[in-house]
C-alpha atoms as a PDB file:
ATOM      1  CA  UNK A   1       0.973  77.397 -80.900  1.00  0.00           C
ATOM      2  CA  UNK A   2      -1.812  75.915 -82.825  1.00  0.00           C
ATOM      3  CA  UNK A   3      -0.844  72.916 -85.330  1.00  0.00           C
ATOM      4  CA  UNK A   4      -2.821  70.613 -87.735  1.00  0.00           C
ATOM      5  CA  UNK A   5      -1.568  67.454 -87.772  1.00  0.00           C
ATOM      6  CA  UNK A   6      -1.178  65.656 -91.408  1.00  0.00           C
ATOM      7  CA  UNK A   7      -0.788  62.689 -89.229  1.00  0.00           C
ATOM      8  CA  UNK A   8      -3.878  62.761 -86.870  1.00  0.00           C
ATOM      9  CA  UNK A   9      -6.122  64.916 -88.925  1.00  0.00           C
ATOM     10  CA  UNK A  10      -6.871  67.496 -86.045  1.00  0.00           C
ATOM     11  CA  UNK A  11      -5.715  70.087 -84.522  1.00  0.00           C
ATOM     12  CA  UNK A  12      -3.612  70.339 -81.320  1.00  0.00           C
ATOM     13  CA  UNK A  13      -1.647  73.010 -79.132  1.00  0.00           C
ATOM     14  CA  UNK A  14       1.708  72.698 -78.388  1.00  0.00           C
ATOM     15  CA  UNK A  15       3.212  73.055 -74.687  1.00  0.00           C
ATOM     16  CA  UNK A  16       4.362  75.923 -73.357  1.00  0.00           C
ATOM     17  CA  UNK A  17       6.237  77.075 -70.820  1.00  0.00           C
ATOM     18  CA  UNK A  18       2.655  77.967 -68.975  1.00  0.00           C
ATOM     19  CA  UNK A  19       0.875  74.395 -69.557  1.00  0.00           C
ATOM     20  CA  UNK A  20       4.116  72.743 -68.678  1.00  0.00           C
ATOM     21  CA  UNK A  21       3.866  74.007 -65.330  1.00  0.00           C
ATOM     22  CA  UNK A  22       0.058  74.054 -65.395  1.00  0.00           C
ATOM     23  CA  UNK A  23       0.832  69.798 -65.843  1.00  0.00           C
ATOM     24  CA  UNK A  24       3.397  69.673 -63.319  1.00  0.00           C
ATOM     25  CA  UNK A  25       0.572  71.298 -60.591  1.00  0.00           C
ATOM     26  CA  UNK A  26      -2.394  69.061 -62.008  1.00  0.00           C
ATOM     27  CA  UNK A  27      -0.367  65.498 -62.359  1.00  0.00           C
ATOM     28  CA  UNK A  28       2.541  65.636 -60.130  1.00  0.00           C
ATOM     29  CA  UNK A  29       0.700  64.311 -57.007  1.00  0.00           C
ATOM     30  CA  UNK A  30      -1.060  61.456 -58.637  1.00  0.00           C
ATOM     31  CA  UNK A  31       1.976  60.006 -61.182  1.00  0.00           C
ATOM     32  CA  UNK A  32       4.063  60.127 -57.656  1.00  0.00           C
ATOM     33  CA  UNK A  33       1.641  57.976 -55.781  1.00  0.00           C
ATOM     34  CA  UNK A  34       1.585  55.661 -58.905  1.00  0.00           C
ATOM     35  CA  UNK A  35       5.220  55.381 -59.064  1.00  0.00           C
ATOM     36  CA  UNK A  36       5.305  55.029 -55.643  1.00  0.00           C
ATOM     37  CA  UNK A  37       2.825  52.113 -55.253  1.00  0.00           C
ATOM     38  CA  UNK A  38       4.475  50.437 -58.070  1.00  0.00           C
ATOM     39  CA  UNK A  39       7.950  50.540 -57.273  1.00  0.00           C
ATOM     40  CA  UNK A  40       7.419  51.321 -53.056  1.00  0.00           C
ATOM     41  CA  UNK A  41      10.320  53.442 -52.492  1.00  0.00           C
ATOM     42  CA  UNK A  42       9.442  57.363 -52.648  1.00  0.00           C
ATOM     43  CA  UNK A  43      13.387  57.581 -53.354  1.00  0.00           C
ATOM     44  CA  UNK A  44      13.216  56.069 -56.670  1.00  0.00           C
ATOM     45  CA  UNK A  45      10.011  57.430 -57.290  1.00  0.00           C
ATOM     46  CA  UNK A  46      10.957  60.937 -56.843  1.00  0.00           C
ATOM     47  CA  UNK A  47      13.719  60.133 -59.331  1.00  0.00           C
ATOM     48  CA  UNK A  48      11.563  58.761 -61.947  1.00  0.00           C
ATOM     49  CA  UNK A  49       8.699  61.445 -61.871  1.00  0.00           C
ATOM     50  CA  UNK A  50      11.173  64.119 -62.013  1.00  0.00           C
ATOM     51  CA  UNK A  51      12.877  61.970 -64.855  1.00  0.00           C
ATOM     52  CA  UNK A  52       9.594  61.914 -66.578  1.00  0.00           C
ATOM     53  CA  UNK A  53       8.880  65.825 -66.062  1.00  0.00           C
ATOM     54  CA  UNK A  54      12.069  66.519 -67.565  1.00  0.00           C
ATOM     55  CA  UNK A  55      11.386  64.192 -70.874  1.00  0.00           C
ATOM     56  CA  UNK A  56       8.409  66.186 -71.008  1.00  0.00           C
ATOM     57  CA  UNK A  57      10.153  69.591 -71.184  1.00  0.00           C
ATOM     58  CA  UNK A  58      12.302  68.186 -73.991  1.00  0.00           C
ATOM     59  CA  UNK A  59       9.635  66.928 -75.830  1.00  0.00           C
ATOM     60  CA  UNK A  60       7.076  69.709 -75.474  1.00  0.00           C
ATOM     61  CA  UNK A  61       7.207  70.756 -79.267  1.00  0.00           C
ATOM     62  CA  UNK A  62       6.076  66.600 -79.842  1.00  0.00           C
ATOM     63  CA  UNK A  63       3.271  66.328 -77.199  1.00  0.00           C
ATOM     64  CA  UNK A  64       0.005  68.027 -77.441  1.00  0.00           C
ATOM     65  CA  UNK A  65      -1.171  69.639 -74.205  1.00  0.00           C
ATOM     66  CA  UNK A  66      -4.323  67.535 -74.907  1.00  0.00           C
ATOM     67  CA  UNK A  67      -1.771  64.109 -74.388  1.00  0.00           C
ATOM     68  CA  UNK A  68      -0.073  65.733 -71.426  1.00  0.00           C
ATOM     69  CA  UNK A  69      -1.151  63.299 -68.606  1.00  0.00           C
ATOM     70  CA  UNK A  70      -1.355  60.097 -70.735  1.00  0.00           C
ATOM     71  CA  UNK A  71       2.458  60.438 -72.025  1.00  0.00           C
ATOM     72  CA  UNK A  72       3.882  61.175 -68.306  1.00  0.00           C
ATOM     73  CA  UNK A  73       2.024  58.098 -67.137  1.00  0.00           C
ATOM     74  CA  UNK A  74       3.264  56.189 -70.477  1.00  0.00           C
ATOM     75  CA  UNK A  75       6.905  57.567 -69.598  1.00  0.00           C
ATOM     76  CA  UNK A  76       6.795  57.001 -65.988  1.00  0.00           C
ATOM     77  CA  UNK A  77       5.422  53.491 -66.406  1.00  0.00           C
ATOM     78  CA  UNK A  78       8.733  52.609 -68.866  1.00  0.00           C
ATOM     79  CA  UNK A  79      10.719  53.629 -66.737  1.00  0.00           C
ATOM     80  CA  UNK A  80       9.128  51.613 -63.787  1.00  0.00           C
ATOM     81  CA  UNK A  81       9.679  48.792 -66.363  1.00  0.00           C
ATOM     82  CA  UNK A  82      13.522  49.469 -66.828  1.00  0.00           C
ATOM     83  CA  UNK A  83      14.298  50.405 -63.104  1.00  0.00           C
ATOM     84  CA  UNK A  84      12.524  47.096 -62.197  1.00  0.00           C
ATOM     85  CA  UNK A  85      15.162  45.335 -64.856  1.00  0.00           C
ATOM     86  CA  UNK A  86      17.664  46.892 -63.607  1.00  0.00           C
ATOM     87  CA  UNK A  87      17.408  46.275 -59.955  1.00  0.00           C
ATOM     88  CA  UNK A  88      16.480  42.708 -60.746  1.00  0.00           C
ATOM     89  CA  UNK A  89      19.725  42.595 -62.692  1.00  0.00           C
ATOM     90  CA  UNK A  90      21.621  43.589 -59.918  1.00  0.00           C
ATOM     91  CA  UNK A  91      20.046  41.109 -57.445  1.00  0.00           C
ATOM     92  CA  UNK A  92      21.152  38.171 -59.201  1.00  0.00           C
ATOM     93  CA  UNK A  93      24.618  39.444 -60.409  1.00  0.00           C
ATOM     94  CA  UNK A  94      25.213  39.713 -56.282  1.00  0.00           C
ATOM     95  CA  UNK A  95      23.481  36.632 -56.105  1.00  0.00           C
ATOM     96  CA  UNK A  96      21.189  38.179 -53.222  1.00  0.00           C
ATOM     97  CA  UNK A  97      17.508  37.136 -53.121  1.00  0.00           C
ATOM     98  CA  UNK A  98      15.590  39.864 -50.942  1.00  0.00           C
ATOM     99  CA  UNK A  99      12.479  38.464 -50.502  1.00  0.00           C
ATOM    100  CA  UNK A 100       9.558  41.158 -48.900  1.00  0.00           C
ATOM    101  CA  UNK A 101       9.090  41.460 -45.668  1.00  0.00           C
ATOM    102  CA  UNK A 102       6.330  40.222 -43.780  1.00  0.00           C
ATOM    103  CA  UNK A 103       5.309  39.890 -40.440  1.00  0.00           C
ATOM    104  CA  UNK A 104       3.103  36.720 -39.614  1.00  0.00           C
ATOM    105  CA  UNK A 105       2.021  38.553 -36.140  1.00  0.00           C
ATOM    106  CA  UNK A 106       0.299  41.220 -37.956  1.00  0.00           C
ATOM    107  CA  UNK A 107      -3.364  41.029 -39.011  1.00  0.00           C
ATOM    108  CA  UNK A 108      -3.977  44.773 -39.706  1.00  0.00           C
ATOM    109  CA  UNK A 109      -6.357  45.008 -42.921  1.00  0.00           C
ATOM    110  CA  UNK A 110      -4.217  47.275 -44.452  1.00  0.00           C
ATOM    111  CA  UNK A 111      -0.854  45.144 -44.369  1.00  0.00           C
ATOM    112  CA  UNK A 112      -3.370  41.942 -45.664  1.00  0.00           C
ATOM    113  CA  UNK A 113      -4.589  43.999 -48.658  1.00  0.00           C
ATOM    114  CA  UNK A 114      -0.988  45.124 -49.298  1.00  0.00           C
ATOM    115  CA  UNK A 115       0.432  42.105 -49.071  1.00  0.00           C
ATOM    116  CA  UNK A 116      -2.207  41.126 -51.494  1.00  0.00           C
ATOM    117  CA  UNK A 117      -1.589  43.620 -53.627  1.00  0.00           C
ATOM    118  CA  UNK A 118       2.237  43.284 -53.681  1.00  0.00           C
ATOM    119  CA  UNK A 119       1.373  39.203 -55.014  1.00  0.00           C
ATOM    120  CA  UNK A 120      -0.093  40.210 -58.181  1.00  0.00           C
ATOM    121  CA  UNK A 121       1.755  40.239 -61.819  1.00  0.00           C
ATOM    122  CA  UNK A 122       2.772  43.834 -62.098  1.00  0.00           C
ATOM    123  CA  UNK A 123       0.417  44.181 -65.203  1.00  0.00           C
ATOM    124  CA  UNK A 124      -2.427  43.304 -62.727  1.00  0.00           C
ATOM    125  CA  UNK A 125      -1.098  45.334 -59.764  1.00  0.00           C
ATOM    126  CA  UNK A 126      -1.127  48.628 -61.693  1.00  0.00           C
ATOM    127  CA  UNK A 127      -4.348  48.457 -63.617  1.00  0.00           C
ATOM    128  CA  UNK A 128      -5.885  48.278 -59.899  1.00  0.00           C
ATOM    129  CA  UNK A 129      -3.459  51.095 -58.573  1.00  0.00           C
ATOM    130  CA  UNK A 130      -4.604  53.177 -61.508  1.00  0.00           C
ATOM    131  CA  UNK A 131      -8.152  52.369 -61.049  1.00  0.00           C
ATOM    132  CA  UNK A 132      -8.880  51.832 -57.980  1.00  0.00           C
ATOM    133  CA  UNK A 133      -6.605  54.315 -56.455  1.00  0.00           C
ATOM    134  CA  UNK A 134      -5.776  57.168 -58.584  1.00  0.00           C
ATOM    135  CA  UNK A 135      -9.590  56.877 -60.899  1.00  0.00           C
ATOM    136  CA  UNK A 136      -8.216  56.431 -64.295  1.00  0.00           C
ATOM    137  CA  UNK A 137     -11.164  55.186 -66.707  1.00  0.00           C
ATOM    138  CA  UNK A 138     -10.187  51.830 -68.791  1.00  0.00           C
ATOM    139  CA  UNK A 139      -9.205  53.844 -72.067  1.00  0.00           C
ATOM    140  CA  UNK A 140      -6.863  56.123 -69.738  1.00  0.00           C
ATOM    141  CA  UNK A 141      -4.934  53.186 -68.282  1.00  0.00           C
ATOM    142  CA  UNK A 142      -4.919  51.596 -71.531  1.00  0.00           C
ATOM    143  CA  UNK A 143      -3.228  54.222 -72.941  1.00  0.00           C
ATOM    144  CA  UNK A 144      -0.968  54.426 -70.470  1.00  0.00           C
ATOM    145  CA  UNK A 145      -0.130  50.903 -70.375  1.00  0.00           C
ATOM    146  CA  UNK A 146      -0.241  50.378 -74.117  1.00  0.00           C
ATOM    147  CA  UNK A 147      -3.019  47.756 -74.109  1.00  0.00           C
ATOM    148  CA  UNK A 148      -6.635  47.935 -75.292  1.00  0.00           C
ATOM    149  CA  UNK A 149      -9.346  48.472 -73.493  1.00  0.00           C
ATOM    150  CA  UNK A 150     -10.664  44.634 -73.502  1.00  0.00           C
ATOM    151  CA  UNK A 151      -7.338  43.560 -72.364  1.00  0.00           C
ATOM    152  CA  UNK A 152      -7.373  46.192 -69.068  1.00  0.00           C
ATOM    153  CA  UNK A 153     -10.782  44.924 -68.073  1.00  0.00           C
ATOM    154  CA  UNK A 154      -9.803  41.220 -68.231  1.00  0.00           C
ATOM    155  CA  UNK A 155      -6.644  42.122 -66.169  1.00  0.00           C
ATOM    156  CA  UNK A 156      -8.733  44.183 -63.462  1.00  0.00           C
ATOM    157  CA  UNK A 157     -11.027  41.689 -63.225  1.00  0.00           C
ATOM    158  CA  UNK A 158      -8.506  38.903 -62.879  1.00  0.00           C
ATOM    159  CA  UNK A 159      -6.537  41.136 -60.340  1.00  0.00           C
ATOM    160  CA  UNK A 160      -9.689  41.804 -57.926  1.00  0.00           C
ATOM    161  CA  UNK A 161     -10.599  38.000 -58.161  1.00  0.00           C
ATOM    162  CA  UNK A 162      -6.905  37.053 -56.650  1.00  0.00           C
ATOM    163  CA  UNK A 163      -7.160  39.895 -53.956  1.00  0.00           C
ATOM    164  CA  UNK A 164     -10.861  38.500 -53.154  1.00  0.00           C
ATOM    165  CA  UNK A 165      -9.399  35.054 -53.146  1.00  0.00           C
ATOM    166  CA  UNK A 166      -6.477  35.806 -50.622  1.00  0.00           C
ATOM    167  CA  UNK A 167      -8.882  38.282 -48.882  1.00  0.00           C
ATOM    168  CA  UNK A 168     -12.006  35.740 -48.325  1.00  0.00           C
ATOM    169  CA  UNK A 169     -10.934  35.003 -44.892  1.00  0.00           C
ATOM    170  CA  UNK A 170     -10.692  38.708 -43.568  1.00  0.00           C
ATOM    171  CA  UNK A 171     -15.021  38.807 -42.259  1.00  0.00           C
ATOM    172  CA  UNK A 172     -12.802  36.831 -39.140  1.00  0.00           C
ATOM    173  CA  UNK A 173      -9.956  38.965 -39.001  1.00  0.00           C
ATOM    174  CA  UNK A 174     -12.021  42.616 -38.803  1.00  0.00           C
ATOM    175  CA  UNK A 175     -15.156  41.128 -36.345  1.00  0.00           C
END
């Protein structure tokens, strides 16, 4: 269905039931992996990307197909945000502190750079994971994120330095 928007000054197709599942196929995969990497339990992830797939469905008639993949990453980030709160919530009402895991034994690059990863703000941590990992350009993960564009390249950048920093040792570790 084709709409102008008095709003936006453009015009836009709504989502049917085609293009929904045309976005499920294209975005699934990578807003899992996101989720995933954010919140590191495919449980809850699986929760919150089929959470976000089903806002989508209710709101089809208010997204345009065009604003498909930047409002499931906007949705699935908020609700990163609250299931964060809420598990955090429930850590200190039990009075339980669960700090990560990590074994001093083990030297493997890949548990140094996730440690490394897992040490950054969250802000910081998933600017890189939607850079780095899944190739979002800086206007993409702004929009996701609701910041500008200046503000996601100051928080890559700050996020890289703090990986290089904890990382500047590893030339020993890999020879």
């Amino acid at each position: 269905m084709l709409i102008v928007s008095p709003y936006i000054g453009y015009l836009y197709f709504l989502m049917n039931r085609k293009e929904y599942n045309t976005a499920v196929k294209d975005y699934s995969g990578r807003l899992f992996r996101y989720v995933v990497k954010c919140l590191r339990s495919s449980e809850d992830a699986n929760d919150i990307v089929q959470e976000a797939y089903e806002k989508l469905w209710t709101n089809r008639k208010k997204v345009p197909l065009t604003k498909a993949k930047s409002w499931l990453f906007t949705t699935a980030h908020n609700m990163i945000i609250n299931h964060t709160r809420k598990r955090k919530a429930l850590l200190m009402e039990d009075q339980k502190c669960i700090e990560p895991s990590v074994n001093e034994h083990s030297y493997e690059l890949r548990d140094l750079i996730t440690q490394a990863l897992e040490s950054l703000p969250d802000v910081q941590r998933q600017i890189i994971l939607l850079r780095d990992l899944e190739g979002y350009n800086y206007k993409e993960i702004g929009e996701i994120l609701q910041l500008n564009e200046s503000q996601v390249k100051v928080y890559l950048f700050r996020g890289r330095q703090k990986i290089r920093h904890k990382l500047k040792d590893i030339s020993v570790l890999v020879a």
